[in-house]
C-alpha atoms as a PDB file:
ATOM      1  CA  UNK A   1     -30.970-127.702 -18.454  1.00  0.00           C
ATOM      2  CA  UNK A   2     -33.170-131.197 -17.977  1.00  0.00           C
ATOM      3  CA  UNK A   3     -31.446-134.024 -18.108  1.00  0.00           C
ATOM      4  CA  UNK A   4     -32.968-135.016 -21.621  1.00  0.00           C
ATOM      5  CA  UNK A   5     -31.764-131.998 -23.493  1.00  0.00           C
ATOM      6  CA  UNK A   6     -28.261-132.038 -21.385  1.00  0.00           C
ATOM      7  CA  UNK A   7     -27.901-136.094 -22.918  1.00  0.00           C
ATOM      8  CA  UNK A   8     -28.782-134.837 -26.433  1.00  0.00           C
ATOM      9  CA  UNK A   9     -26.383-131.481 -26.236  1.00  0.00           C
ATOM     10  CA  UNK A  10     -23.707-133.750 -24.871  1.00  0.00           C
ATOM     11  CA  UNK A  11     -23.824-136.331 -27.854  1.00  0.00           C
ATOM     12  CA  UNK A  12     -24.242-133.508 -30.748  1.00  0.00           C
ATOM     13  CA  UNK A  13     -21.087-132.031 -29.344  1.00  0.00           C
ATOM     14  CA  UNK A  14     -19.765-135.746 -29.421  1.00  0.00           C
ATOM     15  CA  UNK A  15     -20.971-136.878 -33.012  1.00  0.00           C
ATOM     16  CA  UNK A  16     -19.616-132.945 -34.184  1.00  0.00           C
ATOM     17  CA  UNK A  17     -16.110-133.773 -32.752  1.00  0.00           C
ATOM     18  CA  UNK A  18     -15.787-137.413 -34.010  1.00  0.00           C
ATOM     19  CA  UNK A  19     -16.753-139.103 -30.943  1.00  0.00           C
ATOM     20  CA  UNK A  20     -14.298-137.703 -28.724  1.00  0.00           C
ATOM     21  CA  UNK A  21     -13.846-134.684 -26.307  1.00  0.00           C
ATOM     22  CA  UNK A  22     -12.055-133.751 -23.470  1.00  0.00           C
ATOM     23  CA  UNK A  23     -14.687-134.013 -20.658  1.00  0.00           C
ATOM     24  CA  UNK A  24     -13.642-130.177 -19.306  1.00  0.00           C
ATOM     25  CA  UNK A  25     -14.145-128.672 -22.729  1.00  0.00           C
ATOM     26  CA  UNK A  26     -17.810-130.309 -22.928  1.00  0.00           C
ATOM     27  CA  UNK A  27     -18.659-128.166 -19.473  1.00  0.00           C
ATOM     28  CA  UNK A  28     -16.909-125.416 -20.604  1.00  0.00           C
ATOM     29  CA  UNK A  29     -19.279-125.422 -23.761  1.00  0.00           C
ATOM     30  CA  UNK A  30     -22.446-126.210 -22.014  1.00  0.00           C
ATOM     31  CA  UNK A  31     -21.781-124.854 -18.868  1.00  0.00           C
ATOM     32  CA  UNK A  32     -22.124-127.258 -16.496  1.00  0.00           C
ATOM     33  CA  UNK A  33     -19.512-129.418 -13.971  1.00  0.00           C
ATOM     34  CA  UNK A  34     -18.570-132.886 -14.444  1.00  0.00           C
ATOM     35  CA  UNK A  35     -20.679-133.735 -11.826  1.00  0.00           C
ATOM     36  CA  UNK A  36     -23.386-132.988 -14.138  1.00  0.00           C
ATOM     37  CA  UNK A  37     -22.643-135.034 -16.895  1.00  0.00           C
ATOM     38  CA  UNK A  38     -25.461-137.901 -16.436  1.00  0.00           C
ATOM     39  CA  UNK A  39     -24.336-141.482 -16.144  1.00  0.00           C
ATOM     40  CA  UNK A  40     -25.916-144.810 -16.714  1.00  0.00           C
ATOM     41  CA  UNK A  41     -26.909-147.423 -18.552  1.00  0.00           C
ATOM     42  CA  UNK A  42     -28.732-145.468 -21.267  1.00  0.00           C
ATOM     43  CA  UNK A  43     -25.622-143.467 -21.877  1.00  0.00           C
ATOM     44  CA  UNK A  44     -23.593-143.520 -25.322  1.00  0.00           C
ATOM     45  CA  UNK A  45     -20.285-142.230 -23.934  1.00  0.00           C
ATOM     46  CA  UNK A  46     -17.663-142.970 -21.431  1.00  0.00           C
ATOM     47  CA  UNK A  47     -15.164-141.524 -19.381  1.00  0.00           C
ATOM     48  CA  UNK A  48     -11.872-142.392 -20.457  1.00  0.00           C
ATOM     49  CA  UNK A  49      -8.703-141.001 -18.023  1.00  0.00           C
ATOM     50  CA  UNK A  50      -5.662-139.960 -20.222  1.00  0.00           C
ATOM     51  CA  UNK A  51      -2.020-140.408 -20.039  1.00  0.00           C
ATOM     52  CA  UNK A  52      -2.129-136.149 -19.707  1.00  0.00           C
ATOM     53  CA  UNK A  53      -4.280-136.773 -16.192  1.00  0.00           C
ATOM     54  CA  UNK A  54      -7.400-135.480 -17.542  1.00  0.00           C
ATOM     55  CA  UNK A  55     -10.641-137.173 -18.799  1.00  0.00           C
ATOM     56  CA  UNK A  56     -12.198-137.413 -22.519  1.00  0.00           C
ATOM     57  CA  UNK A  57     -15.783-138.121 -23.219  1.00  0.00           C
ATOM     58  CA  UNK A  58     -15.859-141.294 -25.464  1.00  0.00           C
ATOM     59  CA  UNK A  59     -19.061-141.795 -27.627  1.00  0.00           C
ATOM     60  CA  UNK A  60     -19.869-145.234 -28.162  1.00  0.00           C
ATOM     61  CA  UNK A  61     -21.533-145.013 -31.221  1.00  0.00           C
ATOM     62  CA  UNK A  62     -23.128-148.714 -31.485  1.00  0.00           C
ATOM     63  CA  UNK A  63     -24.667-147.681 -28.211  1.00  0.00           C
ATOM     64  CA  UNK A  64     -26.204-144.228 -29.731  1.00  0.00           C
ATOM     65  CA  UNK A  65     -27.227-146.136 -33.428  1.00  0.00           C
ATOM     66  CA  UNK A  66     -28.527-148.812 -30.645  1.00  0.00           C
ATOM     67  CA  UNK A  67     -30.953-146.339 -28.539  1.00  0.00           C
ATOM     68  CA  UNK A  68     -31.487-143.952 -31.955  1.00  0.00           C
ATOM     69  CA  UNK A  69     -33.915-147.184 -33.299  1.00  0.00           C
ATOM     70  CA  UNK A  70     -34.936-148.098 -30.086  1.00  0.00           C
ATOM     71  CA  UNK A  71     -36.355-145.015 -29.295  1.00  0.00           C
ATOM     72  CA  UNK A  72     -38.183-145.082 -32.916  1.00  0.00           C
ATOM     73  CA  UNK A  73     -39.333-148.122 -32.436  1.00  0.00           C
ATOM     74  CA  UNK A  74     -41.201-147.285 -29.367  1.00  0.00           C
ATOM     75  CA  UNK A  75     -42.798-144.260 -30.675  1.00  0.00           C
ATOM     76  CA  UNK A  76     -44.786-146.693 -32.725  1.00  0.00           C
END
């Protein structure tokens, strides 16, 4: 899967879930590691660790509405 599509998949799963998900149940889903999940500044999720010693994916949704009318914008 390219990176694009993997960022998208990631943050449907996120928005469908109410912006949190335990990071080993979004590879188990999309079939990937955590080593896979991409990283960065253009990102709309963190990694949070939990009291359980696991991780959740975090969507930051100011930072998704953010690059959602960004990215319009540019089309233009």
């Amino acid at each position: 899967m390219e990176r694009h599509q993997l960022i998208k998949e990631i943050n449907k799963l996120l928005t469908e879930n109410g912006g949190r998900m335990p990071e080993t149940e979004v590879c188990q889903i999309l079939n990937i590691k955590s080593f896979d999940i991409p990283w960065g500044n253009h990102q709309t999720w963190a990694r949070s660790f939990q009291a359980n010693q696991t991780f959740d994916l975090i969507q930051n949704k100011n930072r998704a509405l953010f690059l959602t009318v960004k990215k319009d914008t540019d089309d233009e």
